[in-house]
PDB file of N, CA and C in Angstrom:
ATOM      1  N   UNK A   1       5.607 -22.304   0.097  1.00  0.00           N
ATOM      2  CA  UNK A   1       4.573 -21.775   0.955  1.00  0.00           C
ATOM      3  C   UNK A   1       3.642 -20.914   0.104  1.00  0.00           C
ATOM      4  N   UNK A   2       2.285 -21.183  -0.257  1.00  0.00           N
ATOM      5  CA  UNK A   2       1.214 -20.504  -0.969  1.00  0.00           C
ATOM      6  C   UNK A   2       0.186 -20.166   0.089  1.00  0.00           C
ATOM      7  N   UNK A   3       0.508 -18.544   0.662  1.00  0.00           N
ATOM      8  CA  UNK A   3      -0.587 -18.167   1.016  1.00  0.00           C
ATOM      9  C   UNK A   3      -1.550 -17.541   0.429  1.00  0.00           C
ATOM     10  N   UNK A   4      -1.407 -17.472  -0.514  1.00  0.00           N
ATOM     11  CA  UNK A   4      -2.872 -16.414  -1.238  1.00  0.00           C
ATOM     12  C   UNK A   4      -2.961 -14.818  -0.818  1.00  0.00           C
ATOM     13  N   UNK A   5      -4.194 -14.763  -1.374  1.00  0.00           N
ATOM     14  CA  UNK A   5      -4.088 -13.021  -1.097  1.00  0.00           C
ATOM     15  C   UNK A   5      -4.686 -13.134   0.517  1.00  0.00           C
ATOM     16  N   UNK A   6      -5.731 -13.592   0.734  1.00  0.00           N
ATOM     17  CA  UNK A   6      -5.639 -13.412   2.179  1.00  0.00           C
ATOM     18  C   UNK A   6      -5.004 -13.718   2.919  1.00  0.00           C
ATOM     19  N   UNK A   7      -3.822 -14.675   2.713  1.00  0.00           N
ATOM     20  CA  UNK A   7      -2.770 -14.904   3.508  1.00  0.00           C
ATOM     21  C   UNK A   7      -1.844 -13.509   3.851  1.00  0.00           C
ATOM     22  N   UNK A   8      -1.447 -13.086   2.060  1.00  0.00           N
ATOM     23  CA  UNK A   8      -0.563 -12.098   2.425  1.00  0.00           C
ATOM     24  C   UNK A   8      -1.276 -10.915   3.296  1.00  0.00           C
ATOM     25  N   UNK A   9      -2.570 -11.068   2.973  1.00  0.00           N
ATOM     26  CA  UNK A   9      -3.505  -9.766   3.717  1.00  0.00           C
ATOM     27  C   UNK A   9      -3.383 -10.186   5.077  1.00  0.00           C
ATOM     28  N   UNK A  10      -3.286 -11.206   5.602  1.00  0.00           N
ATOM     29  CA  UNK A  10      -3.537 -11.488   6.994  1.00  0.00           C
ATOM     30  C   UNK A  10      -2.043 -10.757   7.399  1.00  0.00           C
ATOM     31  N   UNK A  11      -0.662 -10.969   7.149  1.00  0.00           N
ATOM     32  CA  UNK A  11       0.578 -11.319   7.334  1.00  0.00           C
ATOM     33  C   UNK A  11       0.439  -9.685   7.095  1.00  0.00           C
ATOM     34  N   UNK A  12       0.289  -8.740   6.514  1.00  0.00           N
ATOM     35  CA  UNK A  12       0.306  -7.736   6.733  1.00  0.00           C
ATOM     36  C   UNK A  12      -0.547  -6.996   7.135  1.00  0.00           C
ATOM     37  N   UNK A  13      -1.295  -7.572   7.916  1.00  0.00           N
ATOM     38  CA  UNK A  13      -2.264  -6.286   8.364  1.00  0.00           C
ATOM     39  C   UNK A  13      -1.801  -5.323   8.959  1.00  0.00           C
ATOM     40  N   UNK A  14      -1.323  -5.058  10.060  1.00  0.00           N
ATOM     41  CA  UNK A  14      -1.267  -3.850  10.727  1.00  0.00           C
ATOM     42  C   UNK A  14      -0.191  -2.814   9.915  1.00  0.00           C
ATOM     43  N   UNK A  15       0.825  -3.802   9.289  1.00  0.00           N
ATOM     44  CA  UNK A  15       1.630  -2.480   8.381  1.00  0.00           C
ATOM     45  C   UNK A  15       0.325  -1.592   7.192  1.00  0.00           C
ATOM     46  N   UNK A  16      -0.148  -2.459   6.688  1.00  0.00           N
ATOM     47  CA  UNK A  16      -1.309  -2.093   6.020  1.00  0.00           C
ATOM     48  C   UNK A  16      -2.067  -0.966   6.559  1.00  0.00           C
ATOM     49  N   UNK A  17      -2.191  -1.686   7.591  1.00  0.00           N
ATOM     50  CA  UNK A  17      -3.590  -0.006   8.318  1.00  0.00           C
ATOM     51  C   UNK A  17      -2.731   0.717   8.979  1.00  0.00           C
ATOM     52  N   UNK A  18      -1.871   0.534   9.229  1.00  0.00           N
ATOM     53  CA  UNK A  18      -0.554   1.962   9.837  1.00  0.00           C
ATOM     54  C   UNK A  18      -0.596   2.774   8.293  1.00  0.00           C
ATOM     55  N   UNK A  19      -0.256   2.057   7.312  1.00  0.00           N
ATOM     56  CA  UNK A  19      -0.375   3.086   6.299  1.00  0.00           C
ATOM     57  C   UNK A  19      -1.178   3.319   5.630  1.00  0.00           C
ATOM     58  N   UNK A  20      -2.825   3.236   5.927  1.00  0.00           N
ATOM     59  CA  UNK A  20      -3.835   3.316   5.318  1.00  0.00           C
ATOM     60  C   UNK A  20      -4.410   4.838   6.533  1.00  0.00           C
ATOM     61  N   UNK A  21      -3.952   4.459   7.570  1.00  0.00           N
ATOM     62  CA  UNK A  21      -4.339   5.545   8.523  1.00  0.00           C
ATOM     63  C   UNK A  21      -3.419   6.757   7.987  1.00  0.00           C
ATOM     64  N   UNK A  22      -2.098   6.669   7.750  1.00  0.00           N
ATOM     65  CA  UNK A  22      -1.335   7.622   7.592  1.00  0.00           C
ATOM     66  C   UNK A  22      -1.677   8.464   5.923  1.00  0.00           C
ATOM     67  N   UNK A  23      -1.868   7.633   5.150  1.00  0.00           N
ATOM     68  CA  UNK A  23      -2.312   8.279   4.039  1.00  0.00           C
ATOM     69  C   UNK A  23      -3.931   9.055   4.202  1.00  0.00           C
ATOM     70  N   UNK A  24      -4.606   8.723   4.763  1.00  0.00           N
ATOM     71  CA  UNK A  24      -5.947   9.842   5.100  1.00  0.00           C
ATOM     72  C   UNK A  24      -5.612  10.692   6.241  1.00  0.00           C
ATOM     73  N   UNK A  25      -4.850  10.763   6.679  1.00  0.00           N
ATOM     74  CA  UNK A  25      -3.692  11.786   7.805  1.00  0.00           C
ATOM     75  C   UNK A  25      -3.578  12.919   6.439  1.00  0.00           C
ATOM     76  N   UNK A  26      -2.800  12.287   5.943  1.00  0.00           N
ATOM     77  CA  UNK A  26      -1.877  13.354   4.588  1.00  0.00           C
ATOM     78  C   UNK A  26      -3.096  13.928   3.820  1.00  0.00           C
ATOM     79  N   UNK A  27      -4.112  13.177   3.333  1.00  0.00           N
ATOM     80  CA  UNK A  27      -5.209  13.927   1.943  1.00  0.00           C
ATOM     81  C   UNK A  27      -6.070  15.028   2.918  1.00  0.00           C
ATOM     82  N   UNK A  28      -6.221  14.423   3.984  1.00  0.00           N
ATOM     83  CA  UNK A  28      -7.167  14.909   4.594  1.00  0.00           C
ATOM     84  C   UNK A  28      -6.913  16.647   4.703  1.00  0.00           C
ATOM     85  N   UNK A  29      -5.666  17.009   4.810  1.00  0.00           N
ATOM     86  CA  UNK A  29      -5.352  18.275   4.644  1.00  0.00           C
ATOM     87  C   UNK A  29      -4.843  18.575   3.228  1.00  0.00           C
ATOM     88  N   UNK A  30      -4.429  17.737   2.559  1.00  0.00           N
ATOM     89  CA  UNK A  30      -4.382  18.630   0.967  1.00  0.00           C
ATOM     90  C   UNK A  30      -5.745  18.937   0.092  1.00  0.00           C
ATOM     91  N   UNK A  31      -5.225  20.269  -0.380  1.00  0.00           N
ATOM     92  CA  UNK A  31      -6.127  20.311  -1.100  1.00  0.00           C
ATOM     93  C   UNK A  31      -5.806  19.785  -2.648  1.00  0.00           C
ATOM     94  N   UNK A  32      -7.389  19.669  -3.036  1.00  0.00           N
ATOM     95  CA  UNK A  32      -7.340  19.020  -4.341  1.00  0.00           C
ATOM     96  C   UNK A  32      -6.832  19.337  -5.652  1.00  0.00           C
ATOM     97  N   UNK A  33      -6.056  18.827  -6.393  1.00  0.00           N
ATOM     98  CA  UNK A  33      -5.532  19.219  -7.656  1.00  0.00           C
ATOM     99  C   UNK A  33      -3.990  20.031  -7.575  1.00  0.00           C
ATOM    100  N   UNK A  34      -3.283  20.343  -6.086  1.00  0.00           N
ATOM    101  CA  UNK A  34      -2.648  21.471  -5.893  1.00  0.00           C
ATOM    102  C   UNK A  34      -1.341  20.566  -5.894  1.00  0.00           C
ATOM    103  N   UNK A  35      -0.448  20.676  -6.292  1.00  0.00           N
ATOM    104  CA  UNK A  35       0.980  20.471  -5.842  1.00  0.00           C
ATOM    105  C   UNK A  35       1.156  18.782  -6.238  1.00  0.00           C
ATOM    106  N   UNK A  36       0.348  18.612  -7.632  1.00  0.00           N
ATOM    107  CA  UNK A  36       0.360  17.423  -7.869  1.00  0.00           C
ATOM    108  C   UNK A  36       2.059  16.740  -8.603  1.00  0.00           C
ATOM    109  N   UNK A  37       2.148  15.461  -7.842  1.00  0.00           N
ATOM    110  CA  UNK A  37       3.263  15.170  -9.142  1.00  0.00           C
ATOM    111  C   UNK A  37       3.418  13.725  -9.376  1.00  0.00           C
ATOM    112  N   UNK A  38       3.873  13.525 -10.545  1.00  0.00           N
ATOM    113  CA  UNK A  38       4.249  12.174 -10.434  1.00  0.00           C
ATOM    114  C   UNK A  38       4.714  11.102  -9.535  1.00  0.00           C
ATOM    115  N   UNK A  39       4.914  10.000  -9.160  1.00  0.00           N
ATOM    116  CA  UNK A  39       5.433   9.127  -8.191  1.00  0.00           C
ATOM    117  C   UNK A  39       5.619   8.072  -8.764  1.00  0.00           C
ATOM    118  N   UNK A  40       6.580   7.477  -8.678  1.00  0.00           N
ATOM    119  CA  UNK A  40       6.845   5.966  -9.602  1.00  0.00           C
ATOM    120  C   UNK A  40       7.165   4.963  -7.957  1.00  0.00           C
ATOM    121  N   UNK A  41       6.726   3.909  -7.891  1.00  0.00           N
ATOM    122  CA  UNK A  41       7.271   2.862  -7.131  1.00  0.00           C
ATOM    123  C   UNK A  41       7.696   1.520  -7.572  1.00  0.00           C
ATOM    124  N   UNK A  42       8.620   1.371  -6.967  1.00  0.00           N
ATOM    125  CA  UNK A  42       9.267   0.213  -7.647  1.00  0.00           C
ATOM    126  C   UNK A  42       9.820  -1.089  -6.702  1.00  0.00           C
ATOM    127  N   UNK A  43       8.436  -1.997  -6.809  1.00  0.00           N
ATOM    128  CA  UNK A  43       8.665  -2.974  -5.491  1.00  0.00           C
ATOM    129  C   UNK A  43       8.977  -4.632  -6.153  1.00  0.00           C
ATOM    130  N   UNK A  44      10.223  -5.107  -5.600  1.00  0.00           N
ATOM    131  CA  UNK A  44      10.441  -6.382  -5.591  1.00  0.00           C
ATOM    132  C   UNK A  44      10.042  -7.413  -4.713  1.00  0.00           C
ATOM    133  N   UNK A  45       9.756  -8.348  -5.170  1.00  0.00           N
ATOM    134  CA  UNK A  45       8.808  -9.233  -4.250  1.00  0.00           C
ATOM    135  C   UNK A  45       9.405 -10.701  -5.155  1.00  0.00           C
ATOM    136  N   UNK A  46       9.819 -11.263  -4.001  1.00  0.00           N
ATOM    137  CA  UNK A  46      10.150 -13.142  -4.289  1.00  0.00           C
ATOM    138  C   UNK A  46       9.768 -14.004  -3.747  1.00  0.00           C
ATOM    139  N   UNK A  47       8.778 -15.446  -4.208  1.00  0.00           N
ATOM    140  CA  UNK A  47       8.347 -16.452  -4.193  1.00  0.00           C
ATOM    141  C   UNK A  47       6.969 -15.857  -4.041  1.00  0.00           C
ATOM    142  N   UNK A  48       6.150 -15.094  -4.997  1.00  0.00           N
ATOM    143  CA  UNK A  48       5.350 -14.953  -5.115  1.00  0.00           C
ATOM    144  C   UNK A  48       4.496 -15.400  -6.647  1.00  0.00           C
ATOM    145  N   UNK A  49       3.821 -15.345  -7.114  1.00  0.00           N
ATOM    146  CA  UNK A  49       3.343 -16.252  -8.311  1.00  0.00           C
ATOM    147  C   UNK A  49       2.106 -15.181  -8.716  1.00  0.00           C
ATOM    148  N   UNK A  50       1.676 -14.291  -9.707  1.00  0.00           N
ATOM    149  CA  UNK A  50       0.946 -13.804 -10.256  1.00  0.00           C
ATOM    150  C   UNK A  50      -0.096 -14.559 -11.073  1.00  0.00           C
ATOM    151  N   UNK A  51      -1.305 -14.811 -10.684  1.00  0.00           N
ATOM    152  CA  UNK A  51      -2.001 -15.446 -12.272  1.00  0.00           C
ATOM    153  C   UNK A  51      -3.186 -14.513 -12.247  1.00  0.00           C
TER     154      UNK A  51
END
């Protein structure tokens, strides 16, 4: 099954904008430069194909 990026974009939309809303929730009250730190994520993903 090759959906492409707009496939996967379609297939996730609303998780997408649940957390696109929630992250301008969060900045919107920090201030800038303050309480910065690193973050590493580390996501596995199968039958997907990079080119």
């Amino acid at each position: 099954m090759a959906l492409g990026n707009e496939g996967i974009l379609n297939l996730y939309q609303e998780p997408l904008a649940q957390s696109d809303a929630m992250w301008k929730e969060i900045v919107k009250d920090t201030v800038k430069g303050r309480n910065l730190q690193p973050a590493y994520v580390d996501v596995d993903v199968d039958g997907l194909k990079q080119e």
